[in-house]
Protein backbone atom coordinates (compact mmCIF):
# COMPACT_ATOMS: atom_id res chain seq x y z
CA UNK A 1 -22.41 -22.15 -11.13
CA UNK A 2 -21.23 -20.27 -14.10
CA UNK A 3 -21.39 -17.01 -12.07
CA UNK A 4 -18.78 -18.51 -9.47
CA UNK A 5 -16.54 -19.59 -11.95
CA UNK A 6 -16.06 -16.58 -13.64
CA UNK A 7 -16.13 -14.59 -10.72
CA UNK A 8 -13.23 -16.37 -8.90
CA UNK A 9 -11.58 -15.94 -12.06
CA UNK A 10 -11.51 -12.26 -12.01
CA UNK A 11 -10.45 -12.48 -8.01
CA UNK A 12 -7.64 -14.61 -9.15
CA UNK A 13 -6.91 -12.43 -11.90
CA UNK A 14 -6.75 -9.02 -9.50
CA UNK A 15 -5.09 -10.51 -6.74
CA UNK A 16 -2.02 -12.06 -9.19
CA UNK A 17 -1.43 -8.44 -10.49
CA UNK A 18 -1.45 -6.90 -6.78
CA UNK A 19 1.23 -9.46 -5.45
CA UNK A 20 3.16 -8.67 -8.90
CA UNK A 21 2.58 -4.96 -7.90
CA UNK A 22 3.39 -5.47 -4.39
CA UNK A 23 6.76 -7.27 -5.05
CA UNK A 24 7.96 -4.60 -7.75
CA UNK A 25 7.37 -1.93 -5.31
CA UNK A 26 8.90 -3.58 -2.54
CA UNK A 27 11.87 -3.64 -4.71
CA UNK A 28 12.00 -0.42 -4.99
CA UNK A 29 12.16 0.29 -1.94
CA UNK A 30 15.21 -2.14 -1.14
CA UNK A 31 17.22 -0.23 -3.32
CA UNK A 32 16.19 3.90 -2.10
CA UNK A 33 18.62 3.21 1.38
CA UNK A 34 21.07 0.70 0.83
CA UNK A 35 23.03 -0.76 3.48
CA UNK A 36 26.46 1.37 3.62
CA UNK A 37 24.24 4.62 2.92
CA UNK A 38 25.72 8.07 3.99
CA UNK A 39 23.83 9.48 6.91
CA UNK A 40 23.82 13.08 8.27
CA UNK A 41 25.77 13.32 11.98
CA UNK A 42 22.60 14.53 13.23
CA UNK A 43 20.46 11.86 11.92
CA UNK A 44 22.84 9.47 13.15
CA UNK A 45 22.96 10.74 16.97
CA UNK A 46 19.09 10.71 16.53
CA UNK A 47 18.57 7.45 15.05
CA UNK A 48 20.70 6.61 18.00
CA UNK A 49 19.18 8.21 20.79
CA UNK A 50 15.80 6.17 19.23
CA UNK A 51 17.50 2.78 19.24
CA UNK A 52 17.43 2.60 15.71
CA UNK A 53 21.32 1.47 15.22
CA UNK A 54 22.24 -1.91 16.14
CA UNK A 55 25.53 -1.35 15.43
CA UNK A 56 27.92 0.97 13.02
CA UNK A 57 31.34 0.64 11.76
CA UNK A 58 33.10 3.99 11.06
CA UNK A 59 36.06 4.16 9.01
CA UNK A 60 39.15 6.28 8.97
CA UNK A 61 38.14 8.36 5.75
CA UNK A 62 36.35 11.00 5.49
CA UNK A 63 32.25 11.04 4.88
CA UNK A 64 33.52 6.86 4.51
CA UNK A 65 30.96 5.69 7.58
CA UNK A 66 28.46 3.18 6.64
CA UNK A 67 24.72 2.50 7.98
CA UNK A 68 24.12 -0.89 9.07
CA UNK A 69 20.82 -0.88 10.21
């Protein structure tokens, strides 16, 4: 029974430092392409044509054109 004990404890153990893993990389990762991010004109006629863009708002100054997908 001792066996079982300790070896849910080191499951436990593992498996609390991948979810702590997990979430700090998946932080990461929120923050690389922010919503509002600059986009190439040919990127954005792609990401388009793949039905990628819900929707865009484009503003009147220059390289000002957000990404909010």
């Amino acid at each position: 029974m001792n066996n079982n004990n300790q070896w849910f404890s080191k499951v436990a153990v593992w498996l609390v430092i991948a979810l702590i893993l997990f979430t700090v990389f998946k932080q990461f990762e929120n923050r690389a392409s922010p919503a509002g991010s600059q986009v190439l004109y040919s990127q954005f006629i792609s990401d388009v044509q793949s039905g990628k863009v819900k929707r865009w708002r484009f503003n009147a100054a220059p390289a000002n054109h957000q990404r909010l997908w």
